[in-house]
Protein backbone atom coordinates (compact mmCIF):
# COMPACT_ATOMS: atom_id res chain seq x y z
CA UNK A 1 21.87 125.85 68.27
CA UNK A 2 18.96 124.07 69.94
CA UNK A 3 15.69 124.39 68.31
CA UNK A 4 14.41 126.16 71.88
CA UNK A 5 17.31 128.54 71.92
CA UNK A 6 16.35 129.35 68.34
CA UNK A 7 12.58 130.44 69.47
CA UNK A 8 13.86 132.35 72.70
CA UNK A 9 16.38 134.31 70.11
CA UNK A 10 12.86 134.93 68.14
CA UNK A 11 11.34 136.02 70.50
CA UNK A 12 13.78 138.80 71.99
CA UNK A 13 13.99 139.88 68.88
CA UNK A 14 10.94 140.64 68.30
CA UNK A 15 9.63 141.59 71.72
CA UNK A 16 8.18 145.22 70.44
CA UNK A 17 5.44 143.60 68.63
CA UNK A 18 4.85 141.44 71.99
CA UNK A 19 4.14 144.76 73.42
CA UNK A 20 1.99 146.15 70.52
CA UNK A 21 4.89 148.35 69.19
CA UNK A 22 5.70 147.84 65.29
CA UNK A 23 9.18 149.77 65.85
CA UNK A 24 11.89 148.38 67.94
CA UNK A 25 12.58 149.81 71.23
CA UNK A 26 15.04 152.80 71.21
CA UNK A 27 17.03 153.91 74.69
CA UNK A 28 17.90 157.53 75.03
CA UNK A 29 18.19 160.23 77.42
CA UNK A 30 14.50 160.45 77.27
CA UNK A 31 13.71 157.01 78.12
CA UNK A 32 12.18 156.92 81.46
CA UNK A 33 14.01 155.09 83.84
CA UNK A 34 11.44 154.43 86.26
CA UNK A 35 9.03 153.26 83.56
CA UNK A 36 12.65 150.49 82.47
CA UNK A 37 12.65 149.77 86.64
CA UNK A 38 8.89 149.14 86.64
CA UNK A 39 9.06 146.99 83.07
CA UNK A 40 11.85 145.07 84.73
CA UNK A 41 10.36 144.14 87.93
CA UNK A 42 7.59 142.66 85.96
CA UNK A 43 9.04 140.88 83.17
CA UNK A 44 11.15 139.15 85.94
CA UNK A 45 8.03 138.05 88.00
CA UNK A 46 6.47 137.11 84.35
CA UNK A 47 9.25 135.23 82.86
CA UNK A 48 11.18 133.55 86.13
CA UNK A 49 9.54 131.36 88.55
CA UNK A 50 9.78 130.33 92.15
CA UNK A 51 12.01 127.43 92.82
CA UNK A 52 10.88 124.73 94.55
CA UNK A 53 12.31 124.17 98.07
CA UNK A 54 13.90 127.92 98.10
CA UNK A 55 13.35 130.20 100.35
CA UNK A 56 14.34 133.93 100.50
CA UNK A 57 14.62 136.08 103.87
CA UNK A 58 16.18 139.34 104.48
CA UNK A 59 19.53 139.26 106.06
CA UNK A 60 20.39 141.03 109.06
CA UNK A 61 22.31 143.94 107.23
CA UNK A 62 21.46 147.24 108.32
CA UNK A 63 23.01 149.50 105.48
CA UNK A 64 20.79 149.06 102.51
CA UNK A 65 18.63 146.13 101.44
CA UNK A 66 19.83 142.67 101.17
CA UNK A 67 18.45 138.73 101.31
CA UNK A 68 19.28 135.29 102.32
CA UNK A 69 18.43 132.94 99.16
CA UNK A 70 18.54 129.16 100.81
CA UNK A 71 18.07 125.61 100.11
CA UNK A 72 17.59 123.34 102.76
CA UNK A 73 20.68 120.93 103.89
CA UNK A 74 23.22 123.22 102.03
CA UNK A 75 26.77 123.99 103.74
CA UNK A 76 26.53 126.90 106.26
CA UNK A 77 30.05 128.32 106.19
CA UNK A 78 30.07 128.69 102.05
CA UNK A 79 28.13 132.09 100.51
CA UNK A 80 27.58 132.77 97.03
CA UNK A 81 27.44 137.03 96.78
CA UNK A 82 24.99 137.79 94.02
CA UNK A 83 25.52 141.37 92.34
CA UNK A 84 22.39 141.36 89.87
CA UNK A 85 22.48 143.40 86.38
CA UNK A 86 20.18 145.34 84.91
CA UNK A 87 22.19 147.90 83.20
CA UNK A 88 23.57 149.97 86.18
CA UNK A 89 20.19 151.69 86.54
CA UNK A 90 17.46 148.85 87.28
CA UNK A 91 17.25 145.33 88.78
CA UNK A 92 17.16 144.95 92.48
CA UNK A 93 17.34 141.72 94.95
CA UNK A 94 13.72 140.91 94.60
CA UNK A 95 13.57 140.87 90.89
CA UNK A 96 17.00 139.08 90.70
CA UNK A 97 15.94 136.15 93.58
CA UNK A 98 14.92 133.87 91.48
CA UNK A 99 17.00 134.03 89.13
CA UNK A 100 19.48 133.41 92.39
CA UNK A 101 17.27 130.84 93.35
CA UNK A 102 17.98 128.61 90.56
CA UNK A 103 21.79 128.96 90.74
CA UNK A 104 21.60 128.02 94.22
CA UNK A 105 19.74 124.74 93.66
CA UNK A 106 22.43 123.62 90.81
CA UNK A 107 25.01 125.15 92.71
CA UNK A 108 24.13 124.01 96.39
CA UNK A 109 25.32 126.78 98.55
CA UNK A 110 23.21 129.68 99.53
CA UNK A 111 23.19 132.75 98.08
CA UNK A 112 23.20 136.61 99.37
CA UNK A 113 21.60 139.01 96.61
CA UNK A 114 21.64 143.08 97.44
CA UNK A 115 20.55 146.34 96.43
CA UNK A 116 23.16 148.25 95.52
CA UNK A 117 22.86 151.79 94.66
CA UNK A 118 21.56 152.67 90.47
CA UNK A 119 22.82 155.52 88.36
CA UNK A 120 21.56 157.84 87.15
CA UNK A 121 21.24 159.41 90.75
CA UNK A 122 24.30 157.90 92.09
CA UNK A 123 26.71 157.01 89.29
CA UNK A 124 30.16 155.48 89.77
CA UNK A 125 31.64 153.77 92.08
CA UNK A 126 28.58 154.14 94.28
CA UNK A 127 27.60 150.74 93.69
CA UNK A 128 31.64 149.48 94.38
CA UNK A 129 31.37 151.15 97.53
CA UNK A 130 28.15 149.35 98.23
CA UNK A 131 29.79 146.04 97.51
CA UNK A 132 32.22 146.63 99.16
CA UNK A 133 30.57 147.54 102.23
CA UNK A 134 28.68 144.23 102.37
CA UNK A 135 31.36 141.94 101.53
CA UNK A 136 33.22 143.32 104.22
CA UNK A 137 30.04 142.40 106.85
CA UNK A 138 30.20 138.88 105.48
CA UNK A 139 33.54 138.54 106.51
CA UNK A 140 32.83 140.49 109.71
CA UNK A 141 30.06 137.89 110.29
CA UNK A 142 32.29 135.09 110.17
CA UNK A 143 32.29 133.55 106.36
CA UNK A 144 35.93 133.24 105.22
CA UNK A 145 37.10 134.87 102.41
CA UNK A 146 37.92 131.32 100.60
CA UNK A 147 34.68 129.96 101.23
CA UNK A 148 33.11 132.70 99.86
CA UNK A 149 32.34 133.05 95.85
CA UNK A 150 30.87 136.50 93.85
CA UNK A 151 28.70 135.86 90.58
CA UNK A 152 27.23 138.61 88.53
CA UNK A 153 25.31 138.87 85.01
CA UNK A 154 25.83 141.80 82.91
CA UNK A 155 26.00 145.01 84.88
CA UNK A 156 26.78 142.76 87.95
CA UNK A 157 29.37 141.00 86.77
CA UNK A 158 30.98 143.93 86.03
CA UNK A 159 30.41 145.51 89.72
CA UNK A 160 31.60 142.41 91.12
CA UNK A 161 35.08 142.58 89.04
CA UNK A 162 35.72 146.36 90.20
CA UNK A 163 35.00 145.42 93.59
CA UNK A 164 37.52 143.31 93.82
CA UNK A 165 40.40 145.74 92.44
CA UNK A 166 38.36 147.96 95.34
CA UNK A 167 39.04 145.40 97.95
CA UNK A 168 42.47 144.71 96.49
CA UNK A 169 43.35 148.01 96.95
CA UNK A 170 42.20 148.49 100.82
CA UNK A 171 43.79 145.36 101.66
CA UNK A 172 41.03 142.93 101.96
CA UNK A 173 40.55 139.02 101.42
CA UNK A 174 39.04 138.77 98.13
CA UNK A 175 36.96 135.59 97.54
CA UNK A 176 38.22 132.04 96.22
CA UNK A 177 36.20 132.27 93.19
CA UNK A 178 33.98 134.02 90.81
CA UNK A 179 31.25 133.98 87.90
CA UNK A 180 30.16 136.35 85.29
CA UNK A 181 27.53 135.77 82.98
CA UNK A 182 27.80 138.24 80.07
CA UNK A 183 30.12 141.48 82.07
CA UNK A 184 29.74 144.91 81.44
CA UNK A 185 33.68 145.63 82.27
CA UNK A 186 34.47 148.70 79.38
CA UNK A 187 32.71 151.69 80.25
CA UNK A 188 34.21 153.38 76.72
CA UNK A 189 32.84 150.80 74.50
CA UNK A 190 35.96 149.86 73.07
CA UNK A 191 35.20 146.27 71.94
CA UNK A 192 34.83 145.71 68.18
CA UNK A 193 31.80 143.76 68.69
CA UNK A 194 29.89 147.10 69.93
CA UNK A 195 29.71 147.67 65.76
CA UNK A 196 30.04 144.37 64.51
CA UNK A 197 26.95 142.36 66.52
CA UNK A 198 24.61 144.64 66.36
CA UNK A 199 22.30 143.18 63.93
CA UNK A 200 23.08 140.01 65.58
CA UNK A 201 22.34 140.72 69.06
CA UNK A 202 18.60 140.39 69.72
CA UNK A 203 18.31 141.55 73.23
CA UNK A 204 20.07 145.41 72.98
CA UNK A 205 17.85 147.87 72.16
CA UNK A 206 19.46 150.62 69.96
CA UNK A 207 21.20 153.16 72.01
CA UNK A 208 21.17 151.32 75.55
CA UNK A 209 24.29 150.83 76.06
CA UNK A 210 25.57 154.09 75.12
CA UNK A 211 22.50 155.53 77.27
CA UNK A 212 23.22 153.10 80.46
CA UNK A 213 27.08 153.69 80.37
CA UNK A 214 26.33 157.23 80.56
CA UNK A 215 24.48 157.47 83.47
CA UNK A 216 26.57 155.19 85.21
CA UNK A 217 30.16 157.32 84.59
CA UNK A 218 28.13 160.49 85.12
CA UNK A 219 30.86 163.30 85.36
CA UNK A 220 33.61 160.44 86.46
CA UNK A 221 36.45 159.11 84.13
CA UNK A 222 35.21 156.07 81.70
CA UNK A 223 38.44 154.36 82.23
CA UNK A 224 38.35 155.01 86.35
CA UNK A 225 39.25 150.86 87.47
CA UNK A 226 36.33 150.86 89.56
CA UNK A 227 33.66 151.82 87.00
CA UNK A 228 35.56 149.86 84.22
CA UNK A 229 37.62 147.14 85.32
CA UNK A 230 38.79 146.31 81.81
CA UNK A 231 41.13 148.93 82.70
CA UNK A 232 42.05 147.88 85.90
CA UNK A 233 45.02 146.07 87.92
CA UNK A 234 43.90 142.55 87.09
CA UNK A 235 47.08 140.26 88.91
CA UNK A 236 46.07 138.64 92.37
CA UNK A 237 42.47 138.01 91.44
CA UNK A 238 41.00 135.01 92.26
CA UNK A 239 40.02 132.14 89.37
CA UNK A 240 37.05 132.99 87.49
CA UNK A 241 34.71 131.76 84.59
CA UNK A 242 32.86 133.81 82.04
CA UNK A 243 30.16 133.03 79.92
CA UNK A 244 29.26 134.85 77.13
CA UNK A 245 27.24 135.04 73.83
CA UNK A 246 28.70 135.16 70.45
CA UNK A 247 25.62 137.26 69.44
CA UNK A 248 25.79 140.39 71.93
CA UNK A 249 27.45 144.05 71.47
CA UNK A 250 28.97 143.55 74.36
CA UNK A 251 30.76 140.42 74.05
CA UNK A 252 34.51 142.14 73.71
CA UNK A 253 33.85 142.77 76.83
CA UNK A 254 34.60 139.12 78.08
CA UNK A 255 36.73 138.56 75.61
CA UNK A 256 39.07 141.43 76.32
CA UNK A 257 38.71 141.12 80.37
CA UNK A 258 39.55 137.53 79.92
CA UNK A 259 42.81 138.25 77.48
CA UNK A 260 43.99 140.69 80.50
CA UNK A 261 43.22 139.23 83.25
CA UNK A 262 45.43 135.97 81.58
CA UNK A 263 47.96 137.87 81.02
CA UNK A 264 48.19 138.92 84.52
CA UNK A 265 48.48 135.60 85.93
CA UNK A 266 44.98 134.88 86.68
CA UNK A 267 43.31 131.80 86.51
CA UNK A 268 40.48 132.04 83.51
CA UNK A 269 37.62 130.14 81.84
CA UNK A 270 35.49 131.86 79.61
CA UNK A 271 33.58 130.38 77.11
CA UNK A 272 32.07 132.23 74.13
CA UNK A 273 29.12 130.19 72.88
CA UNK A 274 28.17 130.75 69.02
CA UNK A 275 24.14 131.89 68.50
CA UNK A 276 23.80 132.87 72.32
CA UNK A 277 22.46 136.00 73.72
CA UNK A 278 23.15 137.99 76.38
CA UNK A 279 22.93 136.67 79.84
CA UNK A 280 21.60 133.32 78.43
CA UNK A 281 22.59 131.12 81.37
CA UNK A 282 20.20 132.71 84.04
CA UNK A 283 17.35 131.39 81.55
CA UNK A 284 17.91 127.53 82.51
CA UNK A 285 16.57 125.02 82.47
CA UNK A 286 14.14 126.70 79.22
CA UNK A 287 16.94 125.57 76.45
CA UNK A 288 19.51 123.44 76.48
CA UNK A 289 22.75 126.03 76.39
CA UNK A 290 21.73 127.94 79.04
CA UNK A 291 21.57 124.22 81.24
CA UNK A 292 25.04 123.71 79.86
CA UNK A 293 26.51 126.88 80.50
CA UNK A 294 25.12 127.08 84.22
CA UNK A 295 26.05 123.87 85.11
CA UNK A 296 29.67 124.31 83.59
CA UNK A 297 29.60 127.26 85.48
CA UNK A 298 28.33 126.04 89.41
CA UNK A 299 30.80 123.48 88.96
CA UNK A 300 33.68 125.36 88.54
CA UNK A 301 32.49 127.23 91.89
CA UNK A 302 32.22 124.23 93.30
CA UNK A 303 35.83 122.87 92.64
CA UNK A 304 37.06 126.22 94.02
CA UNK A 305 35.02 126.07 97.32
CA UNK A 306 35.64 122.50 97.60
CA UNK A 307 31.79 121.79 98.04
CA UNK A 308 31.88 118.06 96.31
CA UNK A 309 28.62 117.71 95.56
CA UNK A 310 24.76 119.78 95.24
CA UNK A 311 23.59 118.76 99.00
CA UNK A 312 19.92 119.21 99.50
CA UNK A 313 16.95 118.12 100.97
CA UNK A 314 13.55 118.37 98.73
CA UNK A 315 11.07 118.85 101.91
């Protein structure tokens, strides 16, 4: 592990004394969420800056909010769909654009990041339904389904797998391609490593996931396909690549939705990288592994959209 990573891992560690606290953070039922949505929005303007020569605009969708993330001299029939994470119950386009922004300059096609809608006040498969909806107005605006990609981290990437069961389903064209950095996919925390990282993991506070999960199943079945895809119809998806730390409770989860989806005929990558946290790749370029693991990633979405090359102009 780079000596960088090793300070990052340091430092999310131990965070709570970055904040004054001598006690780790613990996530419960009285946490408040709107305090988590407020931290989040600022820790993303804090830790993620604005990439040079991107721009962000909102799209023309009517439904709920959305935006255009674009680089200058980048295909215009090609569309990355961003769903962000933040643990089903924060995280939004604007705190997720630049994070967006910077996959879209390594990757070179533009990007569409929305808001779906966050449990606890609608749990699942609110924000499937929401995904749903605006894939479907992409392809009603004219993208085709094989030039269009999904990409998630966390949360997200687990969204973005259930929506595509969804769309299976309903009988829609489900994109050529798709990312996942660090997938929530197991809504009944099933995985071994939900017991056996947890000293290792230094971004989960004690009780999140457990917490998160909750609100986002509300009264709904754990194992319901389109809250956890793990347990999910996985043949007929499209190729996909998953990155994933060796040092996060929720690891299994990429490990086991990989194994399945395999074993169903799909086309898989995942790589599980030893000393990594979770959702290390949307930190690049600040340590070397999360450069690797992005640009492994963008260009396996570029093979699969046939973009050759990052095309873009600096001015």
């Amino acid at each position: 592990m780079s000596l960088k990573a090793k300070i990052f891992h340091v430092m999310l560690r131990y965070r709570h004394l970055l904040k004054g606290q001598l006690k780790p953070e613990v996530i419960d039922k009285n946490t408040s969420i709107e305090k988590l949505r407020r931290e989040t929005d600022e820790m993303a303007a804090k830790l993620l800056k604005k990439n040079d020569g991107i721009t962000y605009r909102q799209s023309e969708f009517k439904d709920f909010y959305s935006e255009w993330v674009e680089l200058k001299g980048t295909p215009r029939d090609k569309v990355l769909l961003y769903f962000h994470g933040g643990g089903f119950v924060m995280g939004n386009a604007k705190s997720h654009r630049n994070i967006v922004g910077n996959i879209v300059k390594h990757l070179g096609v533009n990007a569409l990041v929305f808001d779906y809608r966050l449990a606890p006040e609608n749990p699942a498969p609110a924000a499937v339904y929401d995904s749903v909806v605006i894939y479907k107005w992409l392809l009603e605006e004219g993208y085709k389904a094989e030039n269009i990609a999904f990409a998630g981290d966390s949360a997200g990437g687990g969204i973005q797998f259930a929506t595509m069961i969804k769309c299976k389903d309903d009988g829609i064209p489900l994109p050529a391609v798709c990312a996942a950095f660090s997938p929530c996919t197991d809504m009944t925390l099933s995985g071994e490593s939900h017991k056996s990282r947890v000293k290792a993991d230094p971004c989960t506070p004690k009780g999140a996931n457990q917490t998160y999960l909750g609100y986002y199943i509300g009264d709904g079945d754990p194992k319901n396909p389109y809250a956890s895809p793990l347990f999910g119809d996985l043949h007929g998806l499209p190729p996909m690549i998953i990155q994933v730390g060796n040092d996060e409770t929720l690891r299994d989860d990429s490990v086991l939705f990989a194994e399945k989806a395999k074993k169903s005929g799909v086309e898989v990558k995942i790589k599980v990288w030893k000393g990594m946290f979770h959702c290390f790749p949307v930190l690049a370029p600040m340590f070397p592994e999360a450069t690797e693991a992005l640009n492994e990633t963008c260009s396996f979405l570029r093979e699969k959209l046939n973009v050759s090359s990052v095309r873009y102009t600096s001015d």
